[in-house]
Protein backbone atom coordinates (compact mmCIF):
# COMPACT_ATOMS: atom_id res chain seq x y z
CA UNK A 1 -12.76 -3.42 23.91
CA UNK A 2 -13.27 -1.49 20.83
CA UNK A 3 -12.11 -2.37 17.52
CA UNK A 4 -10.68 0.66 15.32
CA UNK A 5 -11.42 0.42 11.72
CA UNK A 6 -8.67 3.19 10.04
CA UNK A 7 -10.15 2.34 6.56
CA UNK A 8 -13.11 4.33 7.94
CA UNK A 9 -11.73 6.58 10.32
CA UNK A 10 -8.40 7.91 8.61
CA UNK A 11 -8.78 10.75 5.72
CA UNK A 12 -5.75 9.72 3.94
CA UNK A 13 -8.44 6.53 3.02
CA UNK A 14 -10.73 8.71 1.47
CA UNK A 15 -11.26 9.89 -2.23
CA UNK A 16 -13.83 9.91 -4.96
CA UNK A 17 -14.02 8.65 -7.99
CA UNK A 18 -13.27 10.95 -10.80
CA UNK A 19 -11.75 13.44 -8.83
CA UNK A 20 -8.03 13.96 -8.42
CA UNK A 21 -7.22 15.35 -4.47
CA UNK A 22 -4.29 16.72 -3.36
CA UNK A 23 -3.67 15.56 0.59
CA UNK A 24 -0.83 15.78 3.05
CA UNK A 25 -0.25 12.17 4.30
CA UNK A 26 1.23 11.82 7.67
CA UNK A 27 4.46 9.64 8.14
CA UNK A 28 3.29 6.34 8.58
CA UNK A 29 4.86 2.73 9.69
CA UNK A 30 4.25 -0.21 7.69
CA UNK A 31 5.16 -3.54 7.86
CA UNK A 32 6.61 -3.82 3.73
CA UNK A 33 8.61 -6.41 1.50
CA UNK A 34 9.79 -5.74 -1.68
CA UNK A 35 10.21 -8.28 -4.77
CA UNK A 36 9.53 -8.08 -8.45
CA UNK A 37 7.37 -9.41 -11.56
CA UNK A 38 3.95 -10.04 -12.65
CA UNK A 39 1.52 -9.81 -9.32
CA UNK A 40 -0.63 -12.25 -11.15
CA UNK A 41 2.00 -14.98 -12.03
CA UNK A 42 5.18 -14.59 -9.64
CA UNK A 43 5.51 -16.98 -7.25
CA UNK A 44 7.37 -14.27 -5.49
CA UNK A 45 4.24 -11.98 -4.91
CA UNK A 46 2.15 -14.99 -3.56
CA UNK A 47 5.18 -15.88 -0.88
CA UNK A 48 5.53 -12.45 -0.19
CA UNK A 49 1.65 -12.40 0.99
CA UNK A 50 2.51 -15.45 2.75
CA UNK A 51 5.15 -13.91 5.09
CA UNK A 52 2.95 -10.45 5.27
CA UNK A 53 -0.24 -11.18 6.83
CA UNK A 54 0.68 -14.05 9.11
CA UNK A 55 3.14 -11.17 10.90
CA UNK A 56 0.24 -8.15 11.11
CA UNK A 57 -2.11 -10.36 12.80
CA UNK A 58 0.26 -11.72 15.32
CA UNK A 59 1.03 -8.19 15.93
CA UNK A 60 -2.65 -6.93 15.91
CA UNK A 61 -3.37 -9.89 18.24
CA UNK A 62 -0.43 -8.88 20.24
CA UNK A 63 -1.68 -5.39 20.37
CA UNK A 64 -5.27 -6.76 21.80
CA UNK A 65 -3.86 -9.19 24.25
CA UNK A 66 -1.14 -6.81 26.03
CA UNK A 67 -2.12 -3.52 25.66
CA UNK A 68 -6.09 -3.53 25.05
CA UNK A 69 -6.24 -2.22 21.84
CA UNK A 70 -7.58 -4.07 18.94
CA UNK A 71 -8.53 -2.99 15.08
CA UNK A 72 -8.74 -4.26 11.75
CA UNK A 73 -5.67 -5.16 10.01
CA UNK A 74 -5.68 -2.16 7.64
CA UNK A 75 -5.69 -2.83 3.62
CA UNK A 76 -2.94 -3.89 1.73
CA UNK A 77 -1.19 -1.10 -0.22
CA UNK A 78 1.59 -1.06 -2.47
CA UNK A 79 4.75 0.65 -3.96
CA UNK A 80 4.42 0.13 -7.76
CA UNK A 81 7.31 1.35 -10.38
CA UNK A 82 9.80 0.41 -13.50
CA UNK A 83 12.74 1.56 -14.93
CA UNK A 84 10.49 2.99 -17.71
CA UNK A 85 7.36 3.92 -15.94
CA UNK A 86 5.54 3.66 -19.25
CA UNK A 87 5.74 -0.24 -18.62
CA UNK A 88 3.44 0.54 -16.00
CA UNK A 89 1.11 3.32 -16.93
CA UNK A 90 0.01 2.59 -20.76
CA UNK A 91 1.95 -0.56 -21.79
CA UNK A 92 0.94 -2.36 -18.88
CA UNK A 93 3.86 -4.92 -19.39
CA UNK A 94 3.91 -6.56 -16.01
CA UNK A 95 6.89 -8.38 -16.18
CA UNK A 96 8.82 -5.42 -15.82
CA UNK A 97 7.42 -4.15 -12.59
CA UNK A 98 8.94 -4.01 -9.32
CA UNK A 99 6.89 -3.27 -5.70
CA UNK A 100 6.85 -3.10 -1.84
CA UNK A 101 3.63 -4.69 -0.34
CA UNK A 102 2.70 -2.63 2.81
CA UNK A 103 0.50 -3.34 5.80
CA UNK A 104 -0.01 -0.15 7.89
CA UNK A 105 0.84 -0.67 11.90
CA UNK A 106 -0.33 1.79 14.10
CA UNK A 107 0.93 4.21 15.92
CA UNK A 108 0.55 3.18 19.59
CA UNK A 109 2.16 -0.35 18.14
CA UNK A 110 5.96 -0.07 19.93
CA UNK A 111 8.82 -1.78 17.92
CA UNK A 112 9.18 -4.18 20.05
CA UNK A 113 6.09 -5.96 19.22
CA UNK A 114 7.27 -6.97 15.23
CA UNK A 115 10.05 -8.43 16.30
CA UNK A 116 7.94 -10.66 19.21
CA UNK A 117 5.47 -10.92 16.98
CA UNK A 118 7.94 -12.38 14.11
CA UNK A 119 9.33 -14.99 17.09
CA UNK A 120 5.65 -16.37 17.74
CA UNK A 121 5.43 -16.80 13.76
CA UNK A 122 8.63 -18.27 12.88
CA UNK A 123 8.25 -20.78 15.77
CA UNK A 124 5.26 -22.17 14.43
CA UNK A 125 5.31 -25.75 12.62
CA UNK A 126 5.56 -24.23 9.00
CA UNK A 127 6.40 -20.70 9.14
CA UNK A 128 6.55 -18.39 5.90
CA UNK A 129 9.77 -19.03 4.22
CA UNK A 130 9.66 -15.14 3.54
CA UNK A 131 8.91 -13.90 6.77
CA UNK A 132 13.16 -12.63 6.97
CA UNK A 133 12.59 -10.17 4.74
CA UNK A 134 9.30 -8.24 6.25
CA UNK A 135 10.48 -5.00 7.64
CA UNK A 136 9.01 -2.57 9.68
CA UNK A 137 9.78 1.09 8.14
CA UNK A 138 7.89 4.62 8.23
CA UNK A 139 6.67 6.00 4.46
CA UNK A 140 7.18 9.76 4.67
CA UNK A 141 5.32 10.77 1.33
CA UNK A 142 3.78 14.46 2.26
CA UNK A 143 1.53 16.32 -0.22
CA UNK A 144 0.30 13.92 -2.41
CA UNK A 145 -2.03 13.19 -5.39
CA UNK A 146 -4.60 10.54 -5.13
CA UNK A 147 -8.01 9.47 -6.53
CA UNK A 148 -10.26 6.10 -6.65
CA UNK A 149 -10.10 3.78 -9.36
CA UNK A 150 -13.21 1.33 -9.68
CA UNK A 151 -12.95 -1.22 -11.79
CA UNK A 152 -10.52 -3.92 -13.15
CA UNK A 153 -6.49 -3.07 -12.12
CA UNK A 154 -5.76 -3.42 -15.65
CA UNK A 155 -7.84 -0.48 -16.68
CA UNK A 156 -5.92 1.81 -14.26
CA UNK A 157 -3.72 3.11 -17.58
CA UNK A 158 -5.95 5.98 -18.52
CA UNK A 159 -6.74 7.37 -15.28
CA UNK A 160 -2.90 7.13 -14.46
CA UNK A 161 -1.90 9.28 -17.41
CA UNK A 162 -4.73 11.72 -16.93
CA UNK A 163 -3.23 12.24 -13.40
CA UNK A 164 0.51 12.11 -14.36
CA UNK A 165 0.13 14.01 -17.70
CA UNK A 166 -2.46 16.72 -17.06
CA UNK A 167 -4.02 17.29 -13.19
CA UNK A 168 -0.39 17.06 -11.53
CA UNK A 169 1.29 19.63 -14.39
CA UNK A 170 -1.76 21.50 -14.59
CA UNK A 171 -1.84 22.03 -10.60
CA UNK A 172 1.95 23.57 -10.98
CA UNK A 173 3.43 20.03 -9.08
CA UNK A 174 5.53 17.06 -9.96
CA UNK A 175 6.06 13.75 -8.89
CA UNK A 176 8.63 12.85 -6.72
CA UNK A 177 8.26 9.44 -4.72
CA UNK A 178 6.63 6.32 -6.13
CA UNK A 179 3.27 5.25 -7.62
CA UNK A 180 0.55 3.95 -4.22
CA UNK A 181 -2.00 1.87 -4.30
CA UNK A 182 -4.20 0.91 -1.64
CA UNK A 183 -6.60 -2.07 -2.05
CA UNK A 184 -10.48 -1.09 -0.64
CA UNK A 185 -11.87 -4.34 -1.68
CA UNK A 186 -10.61 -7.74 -1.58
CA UNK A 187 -9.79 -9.32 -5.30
CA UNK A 188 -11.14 -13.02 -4.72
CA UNK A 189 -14.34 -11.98 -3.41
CA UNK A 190 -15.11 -8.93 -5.45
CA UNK A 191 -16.05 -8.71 -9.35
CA UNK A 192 -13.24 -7.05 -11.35
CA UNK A 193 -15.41 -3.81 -12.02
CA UNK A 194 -16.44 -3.32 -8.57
CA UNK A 195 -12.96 -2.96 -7.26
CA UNK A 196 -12.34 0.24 -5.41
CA UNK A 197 -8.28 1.56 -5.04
CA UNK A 198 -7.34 4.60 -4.34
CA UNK A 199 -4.35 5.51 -6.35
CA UNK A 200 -1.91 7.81 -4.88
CA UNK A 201 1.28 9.88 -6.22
CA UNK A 202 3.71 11.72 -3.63
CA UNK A 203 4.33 15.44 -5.52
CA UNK A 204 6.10 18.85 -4.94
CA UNK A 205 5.36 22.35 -6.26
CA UNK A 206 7.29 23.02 -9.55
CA UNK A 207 8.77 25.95 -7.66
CA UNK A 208 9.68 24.04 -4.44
CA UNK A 209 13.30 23.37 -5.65
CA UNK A 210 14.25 22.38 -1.92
């Protein structure tokens, strides 16, 4: 049985660093779940990790067991905004943020399987106390902006407003959906400036008024 790997197979992965790409991402399904707060402190963003990856494996086990295909779970991305997205982009005041952590599930994954999947978790002896509120939902995001940051997530703020400020005005688009992330490399085993993310905006032309 093969094992796919869509970190290194799917373009919508891919991006350099110091360049700003404009890409059409496909709809895609995610497993997601939504809270609030500082990612670093809240006990909210550690439980909803809790009730997140137990539920993709199950599935991606699922998806090996009964119907022969099996892959890496893909990397954890996230929906990142505020009511004043400056809390975000230069002041950096975390407290203030709200986001939706997102596994992706593949396509050939039917809907059936979450909710079997979710069954085989919550049965276990001490299931996550989150695992209710994981949902399976399709991101439609389109044409999109989207770069790689290396490097601490705190020193994201400059390369942010470079993209939101000049390449996305200066390439005659806007933004329209909310600030991506996708996490390349795994915080607690990889030094702060050696972290690769791609960072991703959903746009429109200026002129598309539709």
């Amino acid at each position: 049985m093969t094992k796919s790997d869509f970190k290194k197979t799917l373009d919508r992965y891919r991006s350099a660093p110091g360049e700003f790409r404009v890409l059409e991402v496909p709809a895609t399904r995610y497993l997601m779940i939504d809270g609030a707060g500082d990612p670093n402190s809240s006990p909210e963003y550690t439980a909803a990790l809790e009730a997140l990856y137990p539920l993709a494996y199950a599935v991606k086990f699922a998806s090996a067991r009964e119907l022969g295909q099996d892959y890496v779970v893909p990397p954890l991305e996230g929906l990142w905004w505020a009511d004043d997205m400056t809390a975000f982009t230069s002041a950096r005041d975390k407290s203030r943020w709200h986001w939706t952590l997102m596994l992706m599930v593949p396509d050939w994954i039917p809907v059936a399987f979450v909710e079997a999947a979710r069954e085989r978790v919550a049965a276990k002896k001490a299931p996550p106390a989150r695992l209710g509120r994981v949902r399976s939902e399709t991101l439609t995001e389109g044409l999109c902006v989207q770069t790689l940051h290396v490097g601490a997530f705190d020193d994201e703020g400059p390369l942010l407003a470079r993209m939101h400020d000049e390449f996305i005005p200066g390439a005659g688009l806007r933004m329209t959906g909310r600030h991506h992330e996708i996490y390349l490399s795994d915080p607690r085993r990889t030094a702060p400036e050696r972290l690769r993310t791609l960072l991703r905006q959903p746009v429109r032309a200026v002129s598309d008024t539709a």
